[in-house]
C-alpha atoms as a PDB file:
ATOM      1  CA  UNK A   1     -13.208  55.154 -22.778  1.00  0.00           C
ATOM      2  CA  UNK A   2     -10.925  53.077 -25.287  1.00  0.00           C
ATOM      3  CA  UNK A   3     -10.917  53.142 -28.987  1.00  0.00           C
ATOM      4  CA  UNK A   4     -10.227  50.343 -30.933  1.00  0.00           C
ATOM      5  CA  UNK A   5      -8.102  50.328 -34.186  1.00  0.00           C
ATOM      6  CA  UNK A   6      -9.151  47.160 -36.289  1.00  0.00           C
ATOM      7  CA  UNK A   7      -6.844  46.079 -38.789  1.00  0.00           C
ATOM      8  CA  UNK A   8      -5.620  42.595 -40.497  1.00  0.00           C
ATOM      9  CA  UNK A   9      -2.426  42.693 -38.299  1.00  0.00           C
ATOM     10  CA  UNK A  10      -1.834  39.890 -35.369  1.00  0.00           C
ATOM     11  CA  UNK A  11      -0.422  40.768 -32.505  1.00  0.00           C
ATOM     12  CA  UNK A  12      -1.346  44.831 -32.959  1.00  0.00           C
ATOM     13  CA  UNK A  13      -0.639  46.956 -29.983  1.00  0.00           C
ATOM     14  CA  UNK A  14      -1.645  49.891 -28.172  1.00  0.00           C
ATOM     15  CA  UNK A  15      -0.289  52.967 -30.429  1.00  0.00           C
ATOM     16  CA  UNK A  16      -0.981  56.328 -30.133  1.00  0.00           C
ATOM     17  CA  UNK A  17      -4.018  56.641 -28.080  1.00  0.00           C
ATOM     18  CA  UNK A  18      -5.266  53.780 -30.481  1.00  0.00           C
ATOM     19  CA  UNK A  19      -5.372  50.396 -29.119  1.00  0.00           C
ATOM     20  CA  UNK A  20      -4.595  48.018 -31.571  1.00  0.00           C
ATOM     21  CA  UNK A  21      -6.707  45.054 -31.947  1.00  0.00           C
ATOM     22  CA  UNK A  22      -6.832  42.189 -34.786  1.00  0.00           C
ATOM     23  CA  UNK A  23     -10.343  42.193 -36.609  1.00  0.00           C
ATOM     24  CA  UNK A  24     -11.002  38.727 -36.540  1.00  0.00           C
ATOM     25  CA  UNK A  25     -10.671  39.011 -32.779  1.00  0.00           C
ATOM     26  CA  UNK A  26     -13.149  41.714 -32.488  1.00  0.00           C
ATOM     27  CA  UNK A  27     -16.453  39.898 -31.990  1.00  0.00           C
ATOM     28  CA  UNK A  28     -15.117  38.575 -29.222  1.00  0.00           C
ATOM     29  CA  UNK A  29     -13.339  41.713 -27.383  1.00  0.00           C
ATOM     30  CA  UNK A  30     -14.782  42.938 -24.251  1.00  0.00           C
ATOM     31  CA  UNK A  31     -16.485  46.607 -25.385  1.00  0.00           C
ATOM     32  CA  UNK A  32     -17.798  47.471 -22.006  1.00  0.00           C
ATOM     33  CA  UNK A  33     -15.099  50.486 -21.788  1.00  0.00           C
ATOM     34  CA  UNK A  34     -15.178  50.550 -25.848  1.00  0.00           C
ATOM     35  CA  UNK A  35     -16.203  54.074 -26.944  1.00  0.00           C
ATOM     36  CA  UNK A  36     -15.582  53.684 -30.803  1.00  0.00           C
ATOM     37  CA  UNK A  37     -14.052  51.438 -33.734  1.00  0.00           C
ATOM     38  CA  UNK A  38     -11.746  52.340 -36.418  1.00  0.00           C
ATOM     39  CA  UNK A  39     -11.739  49.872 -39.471  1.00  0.00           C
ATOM     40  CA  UNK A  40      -8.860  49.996 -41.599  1.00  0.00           C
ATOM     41  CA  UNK A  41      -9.338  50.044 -45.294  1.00  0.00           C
ATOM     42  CA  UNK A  42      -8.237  46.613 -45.804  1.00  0.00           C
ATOM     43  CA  UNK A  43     -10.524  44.959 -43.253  1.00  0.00           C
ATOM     44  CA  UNK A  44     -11.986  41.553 -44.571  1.00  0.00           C
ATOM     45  CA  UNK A  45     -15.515  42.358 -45.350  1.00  0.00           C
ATOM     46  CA  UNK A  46     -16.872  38.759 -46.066  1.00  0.00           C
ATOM     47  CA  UNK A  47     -15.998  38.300 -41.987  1.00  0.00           C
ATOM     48  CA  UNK A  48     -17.685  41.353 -40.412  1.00  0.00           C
ATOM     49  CA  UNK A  49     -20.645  40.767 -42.537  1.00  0.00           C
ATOM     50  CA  UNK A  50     -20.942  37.621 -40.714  1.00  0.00           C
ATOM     51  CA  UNK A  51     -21.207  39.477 -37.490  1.00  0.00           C
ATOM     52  CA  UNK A  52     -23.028  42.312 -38.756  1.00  0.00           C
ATOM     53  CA  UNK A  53     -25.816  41.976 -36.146  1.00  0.00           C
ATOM     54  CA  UNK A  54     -22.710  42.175 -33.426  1.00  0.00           C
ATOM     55  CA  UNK A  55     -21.165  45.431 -34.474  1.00  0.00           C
ATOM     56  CA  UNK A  56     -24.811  47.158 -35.608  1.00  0.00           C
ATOM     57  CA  UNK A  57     -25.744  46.303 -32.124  1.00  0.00           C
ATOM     58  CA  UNK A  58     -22.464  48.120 -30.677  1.00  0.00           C
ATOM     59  CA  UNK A  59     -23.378  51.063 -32.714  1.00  0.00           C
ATOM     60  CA  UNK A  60     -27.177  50.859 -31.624  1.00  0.00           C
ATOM     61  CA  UNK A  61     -25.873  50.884 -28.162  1.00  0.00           C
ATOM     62  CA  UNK A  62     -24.435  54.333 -28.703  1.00  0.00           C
ATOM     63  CA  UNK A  63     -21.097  53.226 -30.009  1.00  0.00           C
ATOM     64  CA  UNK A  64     -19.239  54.743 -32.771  1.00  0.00           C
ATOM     65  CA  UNK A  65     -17.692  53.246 -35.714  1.00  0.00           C
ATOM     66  CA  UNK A  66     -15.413  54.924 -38.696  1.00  0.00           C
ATOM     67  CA  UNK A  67     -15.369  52.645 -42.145  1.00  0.00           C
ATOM     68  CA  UNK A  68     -12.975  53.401 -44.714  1.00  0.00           C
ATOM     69  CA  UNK A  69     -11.912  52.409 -47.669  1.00  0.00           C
ATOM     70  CA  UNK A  70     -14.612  50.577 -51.055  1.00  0.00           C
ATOM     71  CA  UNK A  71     -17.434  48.851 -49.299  1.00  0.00           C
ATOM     72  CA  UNK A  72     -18.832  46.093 -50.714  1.00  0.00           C
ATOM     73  CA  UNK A  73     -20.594  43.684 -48.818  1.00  0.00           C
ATOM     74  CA  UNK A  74     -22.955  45.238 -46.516  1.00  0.00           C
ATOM     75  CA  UNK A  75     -21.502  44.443 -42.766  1.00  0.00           C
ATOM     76  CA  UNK A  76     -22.574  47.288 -40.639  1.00  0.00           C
ATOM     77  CA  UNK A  77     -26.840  48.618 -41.080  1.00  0.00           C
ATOM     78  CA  UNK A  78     -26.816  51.278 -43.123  1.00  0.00           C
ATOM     79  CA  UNK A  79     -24.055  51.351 -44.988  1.00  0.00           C
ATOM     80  CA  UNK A  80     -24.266  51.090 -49.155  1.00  0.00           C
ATOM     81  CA  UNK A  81     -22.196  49.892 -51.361  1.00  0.00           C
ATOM     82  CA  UNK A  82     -19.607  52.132 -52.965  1.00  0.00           C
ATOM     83  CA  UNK A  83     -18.945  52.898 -56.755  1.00  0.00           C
ATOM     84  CA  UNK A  84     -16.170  53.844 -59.105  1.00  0.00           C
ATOM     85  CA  UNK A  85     -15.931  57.236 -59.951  1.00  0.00           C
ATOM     86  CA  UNK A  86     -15.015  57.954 -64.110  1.00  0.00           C
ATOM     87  CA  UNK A  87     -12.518  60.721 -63.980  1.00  0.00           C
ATOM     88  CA  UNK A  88      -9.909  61.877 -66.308  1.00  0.00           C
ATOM     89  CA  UNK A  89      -8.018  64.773 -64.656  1.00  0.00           C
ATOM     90  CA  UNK A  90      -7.153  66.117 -60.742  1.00  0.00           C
ATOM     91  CA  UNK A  91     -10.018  68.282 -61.139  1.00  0.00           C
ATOM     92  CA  UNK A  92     -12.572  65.116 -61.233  1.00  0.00           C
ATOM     93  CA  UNK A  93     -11.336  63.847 -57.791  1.00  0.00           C
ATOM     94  CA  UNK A  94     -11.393  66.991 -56.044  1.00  0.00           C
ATOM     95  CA  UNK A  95     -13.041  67.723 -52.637  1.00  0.00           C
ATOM     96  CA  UNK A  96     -15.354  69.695 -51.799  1.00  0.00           C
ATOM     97  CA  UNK A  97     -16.540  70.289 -47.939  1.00  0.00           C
ATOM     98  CA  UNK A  98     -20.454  70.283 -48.096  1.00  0.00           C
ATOM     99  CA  UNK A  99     -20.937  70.065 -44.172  1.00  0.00           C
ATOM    100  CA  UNK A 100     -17.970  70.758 -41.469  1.00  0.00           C
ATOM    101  CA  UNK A 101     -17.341  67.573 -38.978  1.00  0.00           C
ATOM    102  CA  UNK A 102     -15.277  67.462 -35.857  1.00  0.00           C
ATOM    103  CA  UNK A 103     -12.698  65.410 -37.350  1.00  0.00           C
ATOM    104  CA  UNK A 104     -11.679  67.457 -40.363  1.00  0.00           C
ATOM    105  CA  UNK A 105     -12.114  70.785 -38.425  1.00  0.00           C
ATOM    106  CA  UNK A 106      -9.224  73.118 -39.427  1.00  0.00           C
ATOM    107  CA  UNK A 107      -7.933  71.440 -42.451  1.00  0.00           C
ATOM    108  CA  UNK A 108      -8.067  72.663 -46.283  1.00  0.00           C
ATOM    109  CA  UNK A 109      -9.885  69.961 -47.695  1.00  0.00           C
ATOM    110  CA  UNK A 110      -7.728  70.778 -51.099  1.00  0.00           C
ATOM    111  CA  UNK A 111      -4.857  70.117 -49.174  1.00  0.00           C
ATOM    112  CA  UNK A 112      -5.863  65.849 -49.167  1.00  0.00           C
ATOM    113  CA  UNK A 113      -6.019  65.888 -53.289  1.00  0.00           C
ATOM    114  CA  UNK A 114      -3.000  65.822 -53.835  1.00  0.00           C
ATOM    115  CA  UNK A 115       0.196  63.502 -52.572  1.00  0.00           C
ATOM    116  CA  UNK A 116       4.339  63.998 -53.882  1.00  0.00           C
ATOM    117  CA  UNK A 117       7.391  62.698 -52.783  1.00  0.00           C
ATOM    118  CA  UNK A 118       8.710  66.323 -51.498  1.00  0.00           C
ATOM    119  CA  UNK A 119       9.481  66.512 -47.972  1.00  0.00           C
ATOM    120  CA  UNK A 120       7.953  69.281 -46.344  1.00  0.00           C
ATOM    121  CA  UNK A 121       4.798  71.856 -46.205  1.00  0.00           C
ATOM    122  CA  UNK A 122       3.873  72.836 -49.822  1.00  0.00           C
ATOM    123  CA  UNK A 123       1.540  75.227 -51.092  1.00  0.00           C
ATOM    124  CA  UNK A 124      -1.493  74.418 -53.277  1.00  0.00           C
ATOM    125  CA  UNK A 125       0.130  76.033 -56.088  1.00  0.00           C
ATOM    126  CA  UNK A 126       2.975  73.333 -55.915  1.00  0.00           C
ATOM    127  CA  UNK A 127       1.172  70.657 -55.299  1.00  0.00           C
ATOM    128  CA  UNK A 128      -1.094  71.342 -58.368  1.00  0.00           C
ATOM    129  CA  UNK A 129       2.356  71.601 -60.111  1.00  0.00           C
ATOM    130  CA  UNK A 130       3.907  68.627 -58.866  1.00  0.00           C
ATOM    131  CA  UNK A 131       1.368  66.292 -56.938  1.00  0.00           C
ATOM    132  CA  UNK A 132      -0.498  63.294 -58.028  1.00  0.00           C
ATOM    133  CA  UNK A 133      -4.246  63.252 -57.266  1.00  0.00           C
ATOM    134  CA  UNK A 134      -6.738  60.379 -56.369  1.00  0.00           C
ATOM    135  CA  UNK A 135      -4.624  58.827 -53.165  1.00  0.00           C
ATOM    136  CA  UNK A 136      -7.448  60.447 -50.778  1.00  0.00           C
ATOM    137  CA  UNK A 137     -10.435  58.230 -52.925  1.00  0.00           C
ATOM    138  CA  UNK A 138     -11.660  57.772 -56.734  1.00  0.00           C
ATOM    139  CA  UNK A 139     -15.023  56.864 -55.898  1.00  0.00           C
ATOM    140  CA  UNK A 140     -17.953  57.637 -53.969  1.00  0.00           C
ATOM    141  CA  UNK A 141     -21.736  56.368 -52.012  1.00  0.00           C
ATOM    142  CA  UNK A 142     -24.960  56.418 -53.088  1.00  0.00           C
ATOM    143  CA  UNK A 143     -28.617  55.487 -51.720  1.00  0.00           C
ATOM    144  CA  UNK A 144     -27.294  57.104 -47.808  1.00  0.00           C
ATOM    145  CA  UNK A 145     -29.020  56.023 -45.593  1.00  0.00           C
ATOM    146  CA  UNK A 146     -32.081  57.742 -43.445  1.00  0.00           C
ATOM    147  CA  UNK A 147     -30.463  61.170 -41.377  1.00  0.00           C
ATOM    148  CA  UNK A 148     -27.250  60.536 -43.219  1.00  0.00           C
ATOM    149  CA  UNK A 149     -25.296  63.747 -43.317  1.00  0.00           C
ATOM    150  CA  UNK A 150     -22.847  64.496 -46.477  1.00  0.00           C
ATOM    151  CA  UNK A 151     -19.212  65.872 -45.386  1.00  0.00           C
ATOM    152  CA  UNK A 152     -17.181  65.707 -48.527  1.00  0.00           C
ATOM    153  CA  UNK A 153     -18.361  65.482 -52.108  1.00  0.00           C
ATOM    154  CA  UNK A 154     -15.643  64.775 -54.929  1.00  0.00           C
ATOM    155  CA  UNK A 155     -15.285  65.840 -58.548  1.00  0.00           C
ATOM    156  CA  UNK A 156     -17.550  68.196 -60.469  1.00  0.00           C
ATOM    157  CA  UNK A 157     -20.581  65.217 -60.196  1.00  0.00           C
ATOM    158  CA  UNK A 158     -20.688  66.076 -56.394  1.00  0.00           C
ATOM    159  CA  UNK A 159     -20.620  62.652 -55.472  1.00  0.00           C
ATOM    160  CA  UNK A 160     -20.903  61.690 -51.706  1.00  0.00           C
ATOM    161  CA  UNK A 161     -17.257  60.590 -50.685  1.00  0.00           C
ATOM    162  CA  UNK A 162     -17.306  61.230 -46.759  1.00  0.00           C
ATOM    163  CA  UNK A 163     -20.520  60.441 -44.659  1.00  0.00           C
ATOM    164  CA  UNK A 164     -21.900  60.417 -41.386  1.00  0.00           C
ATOM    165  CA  UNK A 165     -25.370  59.257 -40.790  1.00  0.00           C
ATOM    166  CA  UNK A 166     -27.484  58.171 -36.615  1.00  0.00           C
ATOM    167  CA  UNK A 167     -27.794  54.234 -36.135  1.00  0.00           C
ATOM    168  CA  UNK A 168     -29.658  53.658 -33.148  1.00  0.00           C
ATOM    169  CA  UNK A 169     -27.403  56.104 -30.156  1.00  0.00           C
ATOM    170  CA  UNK A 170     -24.786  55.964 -31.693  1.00  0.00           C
ATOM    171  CA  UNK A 171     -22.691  57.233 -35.354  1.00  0.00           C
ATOM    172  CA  UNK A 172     -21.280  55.713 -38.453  1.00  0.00           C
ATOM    173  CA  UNK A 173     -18.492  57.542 -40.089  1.00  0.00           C
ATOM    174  CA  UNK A 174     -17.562  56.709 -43.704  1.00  0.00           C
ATOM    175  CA  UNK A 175     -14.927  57.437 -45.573  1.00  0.00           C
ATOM    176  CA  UNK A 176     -14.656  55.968 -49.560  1.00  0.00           C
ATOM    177  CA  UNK A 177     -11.385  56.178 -49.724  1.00  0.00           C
ATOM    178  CA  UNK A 178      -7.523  54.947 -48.046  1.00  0.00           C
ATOM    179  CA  UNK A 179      -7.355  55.268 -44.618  1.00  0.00           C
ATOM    180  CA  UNK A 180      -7.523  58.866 -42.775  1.00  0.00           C
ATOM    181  CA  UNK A 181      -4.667  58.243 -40.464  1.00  0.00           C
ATOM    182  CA  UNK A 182      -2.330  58.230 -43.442  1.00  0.00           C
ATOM    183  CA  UNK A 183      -3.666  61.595 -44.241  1.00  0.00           C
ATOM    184  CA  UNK A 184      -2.630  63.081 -40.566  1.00  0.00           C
ATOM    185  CA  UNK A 185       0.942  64.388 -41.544  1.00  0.00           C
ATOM    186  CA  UNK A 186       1.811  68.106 -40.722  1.00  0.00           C
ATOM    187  CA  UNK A 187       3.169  68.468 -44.407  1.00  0.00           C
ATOM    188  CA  UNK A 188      -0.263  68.402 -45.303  1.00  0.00           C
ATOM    189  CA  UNK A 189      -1.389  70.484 -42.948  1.00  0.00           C
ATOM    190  CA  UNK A 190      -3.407  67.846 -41.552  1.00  0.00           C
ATOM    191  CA  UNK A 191      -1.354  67.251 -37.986  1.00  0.00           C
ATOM    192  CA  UNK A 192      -4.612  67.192 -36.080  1.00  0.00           C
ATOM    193  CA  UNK A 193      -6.471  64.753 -37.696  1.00  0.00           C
ATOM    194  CA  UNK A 194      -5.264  61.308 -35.850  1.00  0.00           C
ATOM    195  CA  UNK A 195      -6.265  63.616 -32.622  1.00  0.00           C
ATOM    196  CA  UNK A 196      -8.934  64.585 -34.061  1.00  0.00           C
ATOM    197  CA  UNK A 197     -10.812  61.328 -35.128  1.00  0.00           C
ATOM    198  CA  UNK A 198      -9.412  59.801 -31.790  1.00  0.00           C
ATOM    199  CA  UNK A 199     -11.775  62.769 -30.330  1.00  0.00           C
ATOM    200  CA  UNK A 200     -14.820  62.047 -32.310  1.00  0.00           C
ATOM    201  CA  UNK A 201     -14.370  58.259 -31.836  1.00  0.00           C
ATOM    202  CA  UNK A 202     -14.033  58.291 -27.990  1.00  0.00           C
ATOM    203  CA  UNK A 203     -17.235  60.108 -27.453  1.00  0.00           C
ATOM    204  CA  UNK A 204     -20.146  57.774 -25.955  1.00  0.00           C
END
């Protein structure tokens, strides 16, 4: 089974186990051997809203669909809008794992706080030291929908950042924040993830 990668790029390509695919040419993409959808962070809302019924149905069907980045116009059943987050300091953006999940299995979920511009595997210690918090996300869901299962909760309010809830057969992933694969760097200790999410995503 294929997974798609949707992002505001023409002419995207096959990548990586991903294959690449324009979002405004998605409606019209053959899914028969689709398995799951990755939207980018950037993807333009106002259009998949239009076609919400088309990729709710896909879902419904047993498909499975990962949305990151700051929803705000409702394009896929279930989802809810996000919300800023009021913080003042690292310590108000950072994760905690309230439920493990395939795609993060393995991986610190400190270890995504923080980003620097030092090459190389760092420890937590340095990173608190050096790092600059709030690239992962610096805001968060509310109102989840029916069966919706929390993953990640950021800042001392416990707000929902990371969320996975049942539509129809199939499985929404959310993720309130910049997209995952630019987390999946073996600095961070995160090397698995693009495999991982690939994984989860290609299950039907």
């Amino acid at each position: 089974m294929t997974v798609l990668r949707a992002v505001m790029e023409p002419g995207v390509t096959e990548v990586g186990g991903w294959r690449g695919i324009d979002v405004y040419d998605l409606p019209h993409a053959d899914l028969t051997a689709v398995a799951g959808i990755y939207l980018a962070a950037d993807i333009d809302q106002e259009f998949l809203a239009d076609h919400r019924e088309w990729l709710s149905r896909f879902v419904f069907d047993g498909g499975r669909v990962l949305v990151n980045g700051h929803v705000q116009r409702i394009f896929l059943d279930g989802l809810t809008r996000w919300r800023t987050l009021d913080f003042r300091k690292p310590a108000d953006l950072a994760l905690t794992r309230v439920s493990e999940h395939p795609v993060w299995a393995g991986m610190d979920a400190r270890l995504f706080l923080y980003n620097t511009g030092t090459p190389g595997r760092l420890s937590f210690e340095e990173l608190e030291r050096i790092g600059v918090a709030g690239f992962y996300g610096r805001g968060y869901y509310l109102d989840l929908p029916d069966g919706a299962q929390i993953i990640h909760t950021i800042g001392p309010t416990a707000c929902p950042i990371d969320y996975v809830y049942p539509l129809g057969a199939g499985q929404v992933l959310v993720h309130g924040g910049n997209d995952l694969l630019q987390f999946a760097a073996a600095d961070r200790g995160a090397s698995a993830l693009a495999g991982q999410l690939l994984s989860w995503l290609g299950q039907r």
